[in-house]
C-alpha atoms as a PDB file:
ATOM      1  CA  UNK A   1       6.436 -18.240   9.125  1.00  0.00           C
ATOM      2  CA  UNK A   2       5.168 -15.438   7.565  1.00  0.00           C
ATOM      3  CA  UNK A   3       7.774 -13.279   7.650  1.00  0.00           C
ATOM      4  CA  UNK A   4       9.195 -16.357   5.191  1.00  0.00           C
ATOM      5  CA  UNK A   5       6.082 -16.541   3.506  1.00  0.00           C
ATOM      6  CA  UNK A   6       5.784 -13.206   2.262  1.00  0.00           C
ATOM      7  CA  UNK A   7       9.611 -12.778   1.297  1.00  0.00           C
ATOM      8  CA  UNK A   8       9.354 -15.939  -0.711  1.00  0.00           C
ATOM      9  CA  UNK A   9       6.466 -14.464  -2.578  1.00  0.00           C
ATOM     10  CA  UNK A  10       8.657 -11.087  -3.638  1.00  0.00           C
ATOM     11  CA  UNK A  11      11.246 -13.647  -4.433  1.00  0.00           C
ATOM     12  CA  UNK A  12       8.784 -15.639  -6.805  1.00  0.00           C
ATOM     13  CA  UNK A  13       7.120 -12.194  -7.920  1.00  0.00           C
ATOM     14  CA  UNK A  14      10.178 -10.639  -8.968  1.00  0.00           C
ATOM     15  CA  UNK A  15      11.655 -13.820 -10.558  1.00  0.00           C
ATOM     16  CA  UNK A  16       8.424 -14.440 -12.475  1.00  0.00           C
ATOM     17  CA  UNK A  17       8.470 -10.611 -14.039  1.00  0.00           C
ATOM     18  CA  UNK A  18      11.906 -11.341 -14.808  1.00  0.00           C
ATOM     19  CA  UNK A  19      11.797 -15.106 -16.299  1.00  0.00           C
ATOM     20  CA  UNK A  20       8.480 -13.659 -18.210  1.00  0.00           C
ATOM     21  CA  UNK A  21      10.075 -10.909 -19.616  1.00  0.00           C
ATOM     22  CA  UNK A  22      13.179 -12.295 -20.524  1.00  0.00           C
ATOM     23  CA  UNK A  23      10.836 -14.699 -22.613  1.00  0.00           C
ATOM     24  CA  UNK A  24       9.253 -12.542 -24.721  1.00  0.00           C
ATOM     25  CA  UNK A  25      12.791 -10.861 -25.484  1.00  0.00           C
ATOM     26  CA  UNK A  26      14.078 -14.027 -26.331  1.00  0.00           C
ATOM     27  CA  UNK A  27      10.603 -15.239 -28.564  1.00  0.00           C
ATOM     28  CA  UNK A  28      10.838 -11.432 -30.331  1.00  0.00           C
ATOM     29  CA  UNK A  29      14.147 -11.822 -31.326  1.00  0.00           C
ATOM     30  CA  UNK A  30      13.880 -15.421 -32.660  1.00  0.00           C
ATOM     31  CA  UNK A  31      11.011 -14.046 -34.592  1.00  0.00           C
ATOM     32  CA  UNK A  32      13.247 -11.428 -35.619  1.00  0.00           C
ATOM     33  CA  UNK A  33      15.950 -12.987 -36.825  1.00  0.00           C
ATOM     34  CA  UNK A  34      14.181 -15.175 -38.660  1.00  0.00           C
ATOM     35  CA  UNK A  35      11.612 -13.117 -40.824  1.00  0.00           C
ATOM     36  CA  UNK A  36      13.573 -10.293 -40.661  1.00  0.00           C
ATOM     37  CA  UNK A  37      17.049 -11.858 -41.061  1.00  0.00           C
ATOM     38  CA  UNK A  38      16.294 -15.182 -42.854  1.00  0.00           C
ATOM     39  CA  UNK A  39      18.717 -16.481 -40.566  1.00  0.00           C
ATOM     40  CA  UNK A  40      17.281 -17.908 -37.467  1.00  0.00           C
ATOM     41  CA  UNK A  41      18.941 -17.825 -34.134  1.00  0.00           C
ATOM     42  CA  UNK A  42      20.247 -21.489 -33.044  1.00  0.00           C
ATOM     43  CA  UNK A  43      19.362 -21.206 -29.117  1.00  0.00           C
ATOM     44  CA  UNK A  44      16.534 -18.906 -28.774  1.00  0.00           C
ATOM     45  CA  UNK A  45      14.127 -21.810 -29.574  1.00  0.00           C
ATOM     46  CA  UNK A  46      15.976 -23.923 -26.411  1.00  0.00           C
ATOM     47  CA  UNK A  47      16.253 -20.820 -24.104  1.00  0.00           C
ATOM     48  CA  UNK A  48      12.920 -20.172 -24.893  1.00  0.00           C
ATOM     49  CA  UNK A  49      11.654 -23.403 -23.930  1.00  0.00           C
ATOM     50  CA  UNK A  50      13.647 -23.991 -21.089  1.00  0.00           C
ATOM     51  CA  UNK A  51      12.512 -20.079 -19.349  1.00  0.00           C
ATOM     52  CA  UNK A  52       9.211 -21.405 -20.388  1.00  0.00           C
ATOM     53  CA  UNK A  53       9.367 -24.295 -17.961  1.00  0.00           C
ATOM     54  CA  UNK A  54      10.785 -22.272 -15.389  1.00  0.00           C
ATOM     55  CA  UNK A  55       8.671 -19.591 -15.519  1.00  0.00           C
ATOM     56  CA  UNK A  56       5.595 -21.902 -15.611  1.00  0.00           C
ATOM     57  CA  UNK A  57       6.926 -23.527 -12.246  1.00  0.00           C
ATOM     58  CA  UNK A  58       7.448 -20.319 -10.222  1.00  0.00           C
ATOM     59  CA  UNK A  59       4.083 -19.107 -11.221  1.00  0.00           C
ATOM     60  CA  UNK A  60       2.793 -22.869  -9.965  1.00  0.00           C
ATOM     61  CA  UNK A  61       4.341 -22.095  -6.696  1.00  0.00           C
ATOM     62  CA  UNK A  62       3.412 -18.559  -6.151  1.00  0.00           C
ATOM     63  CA  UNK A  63      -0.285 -19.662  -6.934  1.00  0.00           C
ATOM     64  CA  UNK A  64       0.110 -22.452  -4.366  1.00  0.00           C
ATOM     65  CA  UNK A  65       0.917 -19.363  -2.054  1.00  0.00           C
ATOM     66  CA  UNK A  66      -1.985 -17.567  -2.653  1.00  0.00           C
ATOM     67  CA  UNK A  67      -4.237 -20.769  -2.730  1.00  0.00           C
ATOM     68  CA  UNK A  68      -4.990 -19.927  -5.757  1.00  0.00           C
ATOM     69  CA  UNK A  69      -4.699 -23.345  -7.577  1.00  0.00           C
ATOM     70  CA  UNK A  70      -8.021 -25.383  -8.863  1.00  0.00           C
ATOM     71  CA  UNK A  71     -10.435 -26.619  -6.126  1.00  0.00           C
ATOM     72  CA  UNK A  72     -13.788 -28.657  -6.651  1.00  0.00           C
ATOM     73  CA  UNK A  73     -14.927 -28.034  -3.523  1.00  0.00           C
ATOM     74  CA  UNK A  74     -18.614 -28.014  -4.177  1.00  0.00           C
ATOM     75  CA  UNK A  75     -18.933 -31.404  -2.421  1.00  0.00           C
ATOM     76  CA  UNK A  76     -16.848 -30.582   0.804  1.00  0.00           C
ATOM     77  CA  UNK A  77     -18.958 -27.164   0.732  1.00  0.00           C
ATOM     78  CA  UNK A  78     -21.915 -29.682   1.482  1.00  0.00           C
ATOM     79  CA  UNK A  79     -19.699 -31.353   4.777  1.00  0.00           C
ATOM     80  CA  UNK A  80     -20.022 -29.312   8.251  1.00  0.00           C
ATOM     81  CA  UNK A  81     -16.708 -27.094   9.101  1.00  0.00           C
ATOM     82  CA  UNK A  82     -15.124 -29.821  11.192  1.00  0.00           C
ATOM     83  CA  UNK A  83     -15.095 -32.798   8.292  1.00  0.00           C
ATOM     84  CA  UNK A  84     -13.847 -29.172   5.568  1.00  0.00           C
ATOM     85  CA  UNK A  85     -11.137 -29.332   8.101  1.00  0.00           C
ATOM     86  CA  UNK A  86     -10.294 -32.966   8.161  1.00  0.00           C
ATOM     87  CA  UNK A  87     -10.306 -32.616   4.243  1.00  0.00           C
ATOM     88  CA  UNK A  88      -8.306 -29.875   4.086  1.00  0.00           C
ATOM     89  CA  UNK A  89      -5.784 -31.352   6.249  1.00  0.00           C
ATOM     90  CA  UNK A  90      -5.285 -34.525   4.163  1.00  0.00           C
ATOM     91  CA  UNK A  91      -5.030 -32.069   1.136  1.00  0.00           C
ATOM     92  CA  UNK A  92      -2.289 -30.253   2.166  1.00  0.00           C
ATOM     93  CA  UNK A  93      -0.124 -33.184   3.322  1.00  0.00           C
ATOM     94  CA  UNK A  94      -1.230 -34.668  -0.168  1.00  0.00           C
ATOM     95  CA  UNK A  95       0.226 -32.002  -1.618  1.00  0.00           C
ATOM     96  CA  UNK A  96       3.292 -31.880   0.582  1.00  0.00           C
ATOM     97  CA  UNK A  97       3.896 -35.664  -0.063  1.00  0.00           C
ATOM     98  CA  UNK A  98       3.864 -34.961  -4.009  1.00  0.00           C
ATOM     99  CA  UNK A  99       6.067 -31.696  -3.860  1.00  0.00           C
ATOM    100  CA  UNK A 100       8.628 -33.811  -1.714  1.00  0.00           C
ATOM    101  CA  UNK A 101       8.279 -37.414  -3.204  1.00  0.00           C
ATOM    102  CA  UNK A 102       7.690 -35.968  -7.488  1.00  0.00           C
ATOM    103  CA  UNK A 103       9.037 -32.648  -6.968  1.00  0.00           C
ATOM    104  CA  UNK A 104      12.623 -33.259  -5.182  1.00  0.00           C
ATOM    105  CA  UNK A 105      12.707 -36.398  -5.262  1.00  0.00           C
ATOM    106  CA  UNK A 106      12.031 -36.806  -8.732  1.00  0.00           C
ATOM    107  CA  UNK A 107      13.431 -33.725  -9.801  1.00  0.00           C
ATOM    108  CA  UNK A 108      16.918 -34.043  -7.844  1.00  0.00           C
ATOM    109  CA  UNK A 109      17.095 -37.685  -9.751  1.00  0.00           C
ATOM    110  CA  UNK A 110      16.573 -36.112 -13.398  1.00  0.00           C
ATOM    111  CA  UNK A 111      18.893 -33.529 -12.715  1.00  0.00           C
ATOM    112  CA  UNK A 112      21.118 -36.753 -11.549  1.00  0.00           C
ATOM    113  CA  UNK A 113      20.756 -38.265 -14.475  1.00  0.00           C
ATOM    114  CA  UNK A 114      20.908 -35.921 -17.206  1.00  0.00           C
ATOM    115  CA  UNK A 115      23.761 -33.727 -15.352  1.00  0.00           C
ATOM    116  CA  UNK A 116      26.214 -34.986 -18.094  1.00  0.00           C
ATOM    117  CA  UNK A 117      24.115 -33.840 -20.936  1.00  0.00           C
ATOM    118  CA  UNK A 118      25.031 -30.900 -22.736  1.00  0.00           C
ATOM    119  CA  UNK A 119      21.870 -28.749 -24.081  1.00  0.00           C
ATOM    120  CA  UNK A 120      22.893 -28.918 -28.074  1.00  0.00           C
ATOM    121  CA  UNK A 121      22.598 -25.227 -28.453  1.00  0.00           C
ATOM    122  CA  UNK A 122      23.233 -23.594 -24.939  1.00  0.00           C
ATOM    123  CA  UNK A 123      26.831 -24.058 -23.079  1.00  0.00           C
ATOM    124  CA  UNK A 124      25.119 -25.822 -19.915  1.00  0.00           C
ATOM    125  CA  UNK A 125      23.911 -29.267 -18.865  1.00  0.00           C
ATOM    126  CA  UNK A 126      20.277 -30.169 -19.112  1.00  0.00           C
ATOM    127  CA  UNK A 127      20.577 -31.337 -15.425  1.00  0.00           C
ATOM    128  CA  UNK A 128      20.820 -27.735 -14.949  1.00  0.00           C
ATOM    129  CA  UNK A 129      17.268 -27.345 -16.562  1.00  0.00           C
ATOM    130  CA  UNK A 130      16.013 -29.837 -14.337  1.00  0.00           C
ATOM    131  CA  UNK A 131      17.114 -28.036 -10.694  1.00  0.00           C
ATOM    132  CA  UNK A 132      13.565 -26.164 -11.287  1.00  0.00           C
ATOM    133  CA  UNK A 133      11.780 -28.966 -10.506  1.00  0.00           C
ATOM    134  CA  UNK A 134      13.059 -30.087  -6.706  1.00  0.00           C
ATOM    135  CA  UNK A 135      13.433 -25.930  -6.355  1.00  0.00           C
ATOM    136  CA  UNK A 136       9.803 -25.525  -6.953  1.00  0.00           C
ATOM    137  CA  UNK A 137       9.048 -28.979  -4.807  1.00  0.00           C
ATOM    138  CA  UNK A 138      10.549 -27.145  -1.602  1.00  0.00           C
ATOM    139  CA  UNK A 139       8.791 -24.139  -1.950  1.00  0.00           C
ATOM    140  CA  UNK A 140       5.321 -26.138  -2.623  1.00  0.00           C
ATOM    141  CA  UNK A 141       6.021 -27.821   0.410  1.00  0.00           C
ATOM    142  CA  UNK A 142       6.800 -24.850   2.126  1.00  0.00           C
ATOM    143  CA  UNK A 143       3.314 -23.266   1.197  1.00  0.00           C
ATOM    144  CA  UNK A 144       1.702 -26.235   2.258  1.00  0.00           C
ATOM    145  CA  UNK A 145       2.845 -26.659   5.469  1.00  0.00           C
ATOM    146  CA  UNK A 146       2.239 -22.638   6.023  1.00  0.00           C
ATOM    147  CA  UNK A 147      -1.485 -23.317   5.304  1.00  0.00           C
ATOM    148  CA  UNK A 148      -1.693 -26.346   6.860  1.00  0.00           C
ATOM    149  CA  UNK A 149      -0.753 -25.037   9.872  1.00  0.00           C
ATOM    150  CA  UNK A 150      -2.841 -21.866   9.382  1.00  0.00           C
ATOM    151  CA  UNK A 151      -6.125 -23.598   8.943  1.00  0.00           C
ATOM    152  CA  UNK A 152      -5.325 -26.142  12.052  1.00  0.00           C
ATOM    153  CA  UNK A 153      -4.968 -22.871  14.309  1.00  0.00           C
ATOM    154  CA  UNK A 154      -7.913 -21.077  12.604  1.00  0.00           C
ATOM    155  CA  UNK A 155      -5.646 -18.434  11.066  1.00  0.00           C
ATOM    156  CA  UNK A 156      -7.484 -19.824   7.291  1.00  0.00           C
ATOM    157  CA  UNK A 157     -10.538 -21.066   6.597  1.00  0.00           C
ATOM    158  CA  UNK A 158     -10.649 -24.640   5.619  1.00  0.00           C
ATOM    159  CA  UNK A 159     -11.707 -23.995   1.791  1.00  0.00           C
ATOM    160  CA  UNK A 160     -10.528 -21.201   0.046  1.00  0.00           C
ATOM    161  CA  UNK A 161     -13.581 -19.721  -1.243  1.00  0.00           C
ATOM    162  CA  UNK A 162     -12.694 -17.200  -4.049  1.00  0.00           C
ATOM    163  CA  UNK A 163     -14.661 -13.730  -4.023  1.00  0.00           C
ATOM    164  CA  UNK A 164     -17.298 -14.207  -6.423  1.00  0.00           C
ATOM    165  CA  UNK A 165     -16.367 -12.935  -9.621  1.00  0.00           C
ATOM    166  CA  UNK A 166     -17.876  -9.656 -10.691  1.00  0.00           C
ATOM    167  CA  UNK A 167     -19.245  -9.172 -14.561  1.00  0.00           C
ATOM    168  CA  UNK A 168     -18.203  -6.362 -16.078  1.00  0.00           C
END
């Protein structure tokens, strides 16, 4: 799996830089074209939002990699290793059953629905918007089930503990 793992992470890396900068192009030359020109773009403002909402959903998942995402773990830090393991088990297929059930489940059924719904400004469906949202579900699951598996053989420790932050 980790072979997978770390390839999926370039993937999300390199897609992130991309979606990111394409962004700010897109943001700069609304802004451009409309205090410069006086004659603002008509589908900057719904690229914009829609690379937005991409971008913001590979970063989710390429956090989820790193086990980066938000953790109040100061209670389970009080439980002994074998009950941070139980709990971290039940997290991870938590988060597994949301990426698969809200994710692609949910996602694959917006993109259903709104498939024959033309973006007013862009020449593509907004169904075609909504594909982020199962993509990003599979590779949430994905991530889970790597660390789940990791922390049952021991390869993780049960709660991410972050380095603690140096003040500079």
């Amino acid at each position: 799996m980790e072979p997978i793992k770390k390839g999926l992470d370039q993937v999300l890396k390199g897609a992130s830089v991309v979606l990111f900068a394409l962004l700010v192009v897109i943001v700069v030359w609304q802004v451009f074209t409309r205090q410069v020109l006086n004659s603002p773009s008509a589908w900057t403002e719904e690229l914009a939002r829609y690379t937005f909402v991409w971008v913001g959903l590979f970063a989710t998942a390429l956090v989820f990699s790193e086990r980066g995402h938000i953790a109040v773990d100061f209670v389970v830090d009080k439980f002994s290793p074998r009950v941070q393991k139980v709990v971290a088990v039940c997290v991870q297929l938590s988060i597994i059953l949301f990426a698969l059930a809200v994710l692609v489940y949910g996602g694959l059924r917006a993109a259903n629905g709104a498939w024959n719904q033309s973006l007013s400004a862009l020449p593509t469906q907004v169904g075609v918007m909504y594909l982020a949202m199962p993509i990003v579900g599979v590779l949430i699951a994905f991530y889970a089930v790597y660390h789940l598996q990791a922390v049952l053989r021991g390869a993780e420790e049960a709660i991410a503990h972050e380095e603690d932050p140096q003040v500079v």
